[in-house]
Protein backbone atom coordinates (compact mmCIF):
# COMPACT_ATOMS: atom_id res chain seq x y z
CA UNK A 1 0.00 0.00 0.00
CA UNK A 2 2.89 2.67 0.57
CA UNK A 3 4.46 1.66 -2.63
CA UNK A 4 1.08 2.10 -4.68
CA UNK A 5 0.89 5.59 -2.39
CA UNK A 6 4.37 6.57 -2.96
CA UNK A 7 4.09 5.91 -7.20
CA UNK A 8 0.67 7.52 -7.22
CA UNK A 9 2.12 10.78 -5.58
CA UNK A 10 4.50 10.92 -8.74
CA UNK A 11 1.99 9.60 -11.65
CA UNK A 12 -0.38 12.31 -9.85
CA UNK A 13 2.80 15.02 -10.17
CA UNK A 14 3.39 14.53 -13.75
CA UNK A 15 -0.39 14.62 -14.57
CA UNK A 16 -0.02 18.39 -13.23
CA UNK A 17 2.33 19.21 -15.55
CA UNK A 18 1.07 17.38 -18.70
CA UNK A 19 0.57 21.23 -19.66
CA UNK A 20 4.31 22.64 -18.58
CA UNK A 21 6.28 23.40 -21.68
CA UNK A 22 9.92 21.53 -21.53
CA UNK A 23 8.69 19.56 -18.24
CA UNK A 24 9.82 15.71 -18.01
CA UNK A 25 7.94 12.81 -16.68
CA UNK A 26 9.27 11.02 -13.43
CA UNK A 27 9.77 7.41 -12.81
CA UNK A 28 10.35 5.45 -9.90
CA UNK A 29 12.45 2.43 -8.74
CA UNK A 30 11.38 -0.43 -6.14
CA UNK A 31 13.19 -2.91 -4.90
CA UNK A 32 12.34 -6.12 -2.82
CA UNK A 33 12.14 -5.63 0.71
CA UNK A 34 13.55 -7.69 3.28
CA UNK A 35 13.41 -11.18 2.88
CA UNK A 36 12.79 -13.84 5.56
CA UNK A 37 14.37 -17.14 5.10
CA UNK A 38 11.54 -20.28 6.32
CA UNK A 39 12.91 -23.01 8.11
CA UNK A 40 10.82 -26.55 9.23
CA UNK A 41 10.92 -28.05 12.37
CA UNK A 42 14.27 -29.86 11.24
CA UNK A 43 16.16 -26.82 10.45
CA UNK A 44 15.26 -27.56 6.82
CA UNK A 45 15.42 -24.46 4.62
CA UNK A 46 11.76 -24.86 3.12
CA UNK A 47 11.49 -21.10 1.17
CA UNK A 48 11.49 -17.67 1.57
CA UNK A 49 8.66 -15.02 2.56
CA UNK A 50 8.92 -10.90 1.28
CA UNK A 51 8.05 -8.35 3.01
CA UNK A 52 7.25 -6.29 -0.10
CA UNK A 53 8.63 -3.41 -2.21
CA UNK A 54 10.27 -0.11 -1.29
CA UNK A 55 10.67 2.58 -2.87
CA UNK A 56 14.47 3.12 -3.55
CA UNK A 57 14.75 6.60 -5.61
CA UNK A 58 12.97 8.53 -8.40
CA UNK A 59 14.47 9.20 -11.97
CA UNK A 60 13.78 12.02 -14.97
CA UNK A 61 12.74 10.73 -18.24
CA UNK A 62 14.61 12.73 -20.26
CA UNK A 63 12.84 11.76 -24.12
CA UNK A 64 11.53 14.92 -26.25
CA UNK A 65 8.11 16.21 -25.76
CA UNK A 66 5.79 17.21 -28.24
CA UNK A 67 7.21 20.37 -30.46
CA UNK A 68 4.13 22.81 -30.64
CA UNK A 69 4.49 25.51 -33.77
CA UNK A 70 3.55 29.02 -32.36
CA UNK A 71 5.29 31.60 -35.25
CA UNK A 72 7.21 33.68 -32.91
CA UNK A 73 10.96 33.78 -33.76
CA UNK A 74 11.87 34.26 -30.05
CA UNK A 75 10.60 30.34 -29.19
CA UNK A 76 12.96 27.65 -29.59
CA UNK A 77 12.60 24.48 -29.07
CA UNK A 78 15.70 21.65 -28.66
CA UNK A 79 15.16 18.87 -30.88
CA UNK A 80 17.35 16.49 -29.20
CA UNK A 81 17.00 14.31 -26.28
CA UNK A 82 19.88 15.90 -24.01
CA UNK A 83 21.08 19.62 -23.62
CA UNK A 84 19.77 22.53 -21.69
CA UNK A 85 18.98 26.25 -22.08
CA UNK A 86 20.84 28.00 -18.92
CA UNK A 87 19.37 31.24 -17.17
CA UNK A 88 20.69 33.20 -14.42
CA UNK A 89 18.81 33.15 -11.23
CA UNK A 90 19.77 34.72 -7.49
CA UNK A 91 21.45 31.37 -6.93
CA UNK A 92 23.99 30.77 -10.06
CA UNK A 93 23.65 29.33 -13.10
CA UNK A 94 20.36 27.06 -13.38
CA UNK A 95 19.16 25.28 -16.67
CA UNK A 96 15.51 24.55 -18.33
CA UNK A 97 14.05 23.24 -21.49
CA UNK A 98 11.54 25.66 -21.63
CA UNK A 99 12.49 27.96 -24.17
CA UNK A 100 9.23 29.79 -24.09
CA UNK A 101 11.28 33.55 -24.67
CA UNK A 102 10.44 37.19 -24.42
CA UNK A 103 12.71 40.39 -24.69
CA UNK A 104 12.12 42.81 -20.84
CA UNK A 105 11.88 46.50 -20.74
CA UNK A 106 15.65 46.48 -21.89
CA UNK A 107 15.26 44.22 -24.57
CA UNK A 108 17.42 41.60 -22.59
CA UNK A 109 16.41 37.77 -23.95
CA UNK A 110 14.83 36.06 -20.75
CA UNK A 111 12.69 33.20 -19.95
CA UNK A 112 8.71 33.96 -19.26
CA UNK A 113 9.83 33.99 -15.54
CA UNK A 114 11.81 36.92 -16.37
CA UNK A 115 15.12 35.18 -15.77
CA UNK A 116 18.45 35.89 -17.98
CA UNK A 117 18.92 33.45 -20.93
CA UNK A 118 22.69 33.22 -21.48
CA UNK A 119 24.97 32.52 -24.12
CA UNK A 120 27.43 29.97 -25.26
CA UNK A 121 29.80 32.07 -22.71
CA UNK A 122 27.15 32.02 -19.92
CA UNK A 123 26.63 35.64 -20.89
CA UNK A 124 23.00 37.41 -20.69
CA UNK A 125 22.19 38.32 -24.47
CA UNK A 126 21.24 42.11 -25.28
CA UNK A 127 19.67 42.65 -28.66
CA UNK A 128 19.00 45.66 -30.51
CA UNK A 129 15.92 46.33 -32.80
CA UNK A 130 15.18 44.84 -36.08
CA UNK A 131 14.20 41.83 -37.50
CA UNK A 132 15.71 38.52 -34.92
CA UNK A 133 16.08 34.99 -36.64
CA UNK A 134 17.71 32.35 -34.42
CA UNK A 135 19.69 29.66 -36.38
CA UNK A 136 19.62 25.47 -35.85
CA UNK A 137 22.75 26.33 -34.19
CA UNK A 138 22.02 28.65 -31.83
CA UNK A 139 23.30 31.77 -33.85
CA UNK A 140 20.76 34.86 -32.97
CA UNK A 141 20.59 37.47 -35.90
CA UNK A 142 19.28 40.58 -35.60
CA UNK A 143 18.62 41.95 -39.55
CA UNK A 144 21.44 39.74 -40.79
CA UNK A 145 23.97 40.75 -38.18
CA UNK A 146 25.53 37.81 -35.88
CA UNK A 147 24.59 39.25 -31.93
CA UNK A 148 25.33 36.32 -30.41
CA UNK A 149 25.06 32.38 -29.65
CA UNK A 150 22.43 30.70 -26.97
CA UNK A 151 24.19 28.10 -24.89
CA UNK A 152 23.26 24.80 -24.87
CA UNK A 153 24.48 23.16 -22.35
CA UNK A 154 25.08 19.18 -21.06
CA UNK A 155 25.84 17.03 -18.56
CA UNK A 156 24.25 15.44 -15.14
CA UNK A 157 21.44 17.39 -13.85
CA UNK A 158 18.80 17.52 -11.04
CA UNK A 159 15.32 19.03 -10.54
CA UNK A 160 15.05 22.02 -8.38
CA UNK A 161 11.80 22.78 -9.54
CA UNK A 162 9.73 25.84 -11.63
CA UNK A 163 10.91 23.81 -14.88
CA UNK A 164 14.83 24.22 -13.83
CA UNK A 165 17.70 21.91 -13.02
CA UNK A 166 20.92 22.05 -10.75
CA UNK A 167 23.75 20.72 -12.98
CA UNK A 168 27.05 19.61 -12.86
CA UNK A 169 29.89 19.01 -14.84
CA UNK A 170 27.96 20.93 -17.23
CA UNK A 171 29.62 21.04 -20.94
CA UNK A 172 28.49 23.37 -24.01
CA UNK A 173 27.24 21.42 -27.01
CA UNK A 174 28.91 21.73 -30.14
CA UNK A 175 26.13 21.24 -32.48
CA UNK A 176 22.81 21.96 -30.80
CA UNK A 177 19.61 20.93 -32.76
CA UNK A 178 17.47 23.75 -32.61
CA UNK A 179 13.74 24.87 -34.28
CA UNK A 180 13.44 28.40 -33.72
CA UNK A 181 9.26 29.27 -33.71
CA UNK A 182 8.36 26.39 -31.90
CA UNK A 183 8.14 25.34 -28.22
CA UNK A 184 8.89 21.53 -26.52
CA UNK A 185 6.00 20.64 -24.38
CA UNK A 186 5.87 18.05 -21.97
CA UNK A 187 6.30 14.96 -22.40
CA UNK A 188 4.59 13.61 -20.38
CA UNK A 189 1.65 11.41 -21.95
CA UNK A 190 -1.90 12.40 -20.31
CA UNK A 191 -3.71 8.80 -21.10
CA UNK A 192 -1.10 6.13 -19.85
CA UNK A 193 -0.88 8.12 -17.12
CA UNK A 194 -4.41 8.34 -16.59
CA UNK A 195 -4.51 4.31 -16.89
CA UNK A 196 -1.68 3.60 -14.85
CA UNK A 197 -3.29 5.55 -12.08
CA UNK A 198 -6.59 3.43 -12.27
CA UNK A 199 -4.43 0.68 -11.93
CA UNK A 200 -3.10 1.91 -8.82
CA UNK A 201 -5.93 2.95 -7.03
CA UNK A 202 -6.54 -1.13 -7.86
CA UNK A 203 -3.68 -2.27 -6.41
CA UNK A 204 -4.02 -0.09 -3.54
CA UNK A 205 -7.53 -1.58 -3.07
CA UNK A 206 -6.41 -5.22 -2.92
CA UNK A 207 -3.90 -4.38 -1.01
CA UNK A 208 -5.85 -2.90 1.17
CA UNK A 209 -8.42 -6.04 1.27
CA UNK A 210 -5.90 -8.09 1.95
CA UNK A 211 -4.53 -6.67 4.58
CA UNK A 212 -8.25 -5.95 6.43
CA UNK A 213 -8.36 -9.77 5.45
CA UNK A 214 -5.72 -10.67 7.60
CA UNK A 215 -6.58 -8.54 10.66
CA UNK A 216 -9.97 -10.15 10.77
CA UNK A 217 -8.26 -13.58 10.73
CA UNK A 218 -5.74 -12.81 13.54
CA UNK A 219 -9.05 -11.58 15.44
CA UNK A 220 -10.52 -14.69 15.13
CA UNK A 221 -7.71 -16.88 16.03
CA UNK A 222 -7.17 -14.70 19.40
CA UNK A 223 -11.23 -15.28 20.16
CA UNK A 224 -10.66 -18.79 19.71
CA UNK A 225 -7.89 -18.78 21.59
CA UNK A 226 -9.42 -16.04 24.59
CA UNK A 227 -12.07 -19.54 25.02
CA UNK A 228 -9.97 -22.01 25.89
């Protein structure tokens, strides 16, 4: 029962953010709990009895999510399974696959939170007026003019949460595989997770039977025992 608790708690977190552009699904890992060895009455090794699962960490799915088209040049979506935009936050350096982007009141690129996109140099990018194309590889243009390059970045992260990631060891990539005008959404998919939480709540149910099962039985065997 706290395994099909502790698995619905994430299937139920990823359901919230079916909507979250660049958000990834979690998973979770079980393993057998402890195991008690059964002896006979000879000393006889005659099996073994589990005590169930537990729940021995969480892990990111990191696969693409669906690429929406939305015609503004300042959207970009990464087209490949690993690599990161990284923004500046009070904290340091913190990195997202949202790249949902807007230019503030001093037409600095930043994420929709209003944090600091940075470049291949973890630089914030400033860009003046005129027409802005941003290349596959990052390059951003403003009227034909090279302003700078958006760093993509790779290497182990972690969740902190609002969409961003702690990283370390962090490399840039060489050859990014961007779509400028489009935006990654979640990939997270909305009707296996629906089913896999029905099947939950049924697990959780037997589970529950089962053990209600064996509390009535142990009542019954100390009222037969209470009469003697």
């Amino acid at each position: 029962m706290v395994g099909a608790q502790q698995l619905l708690d994430v299937v139920a977190h990823n359901l919230a953010n079916v909507s979250t552009n660049g958000y990834k699904r979690e998973g979770v890992v079980f393993s057998d709990g402890f195991t008690r060895l059964l002896n006979a009455a000879d000393g006889r090794e005659i099996g073994s009895l589990g005590s169930g699962t537990t729940m021995k960490g969480q892990y990111t799915v990191h696969e693409v999510g669906s690429l929406t088209t939305t015609g503004n040049p300042l959207d970009v979506a990464i087209q490949a399974k690993r690599g990161m935009f990284a923004v500046q936050t009070d904290n340091g350096t913190r990195y997202t696959r949202n790249g949902a982007f807007t230019l503030n009141s001093d037409r600095e690129l930043v994420a929709k939170s209003g944090l600091p996109v940075l470049d291949d140099r973890e630089s914030s990018i400033i860009l003046p007026t005129g027409k802005i194309e941003i290349s596959i590889s990052g390059a951003v243009s403003v009227d034909g003019e090279l302003v700078a390059n958006i760093g993509i970045f790779d290497g182990a992260v972690q969740k902190v949460g609002n969409g961003l990631y702690f990283g370390q060891g962090m490399q840039l990539v060489d050859e990014p595989n961007l779509q400028s005008g489009m935006i990654e959404g979640s990939n997270v998919n909305a009707i296996e997770e629906m089913i896999h939480m029905i099947q939950l709540n049924r697990i959780y149910e037997m589970a529950q039977k089962a053990a209600q099962g064996h509390d009535d039985m142990t009542q019954r065997l100390i009222q037969s025992l209470e009469g003697r």
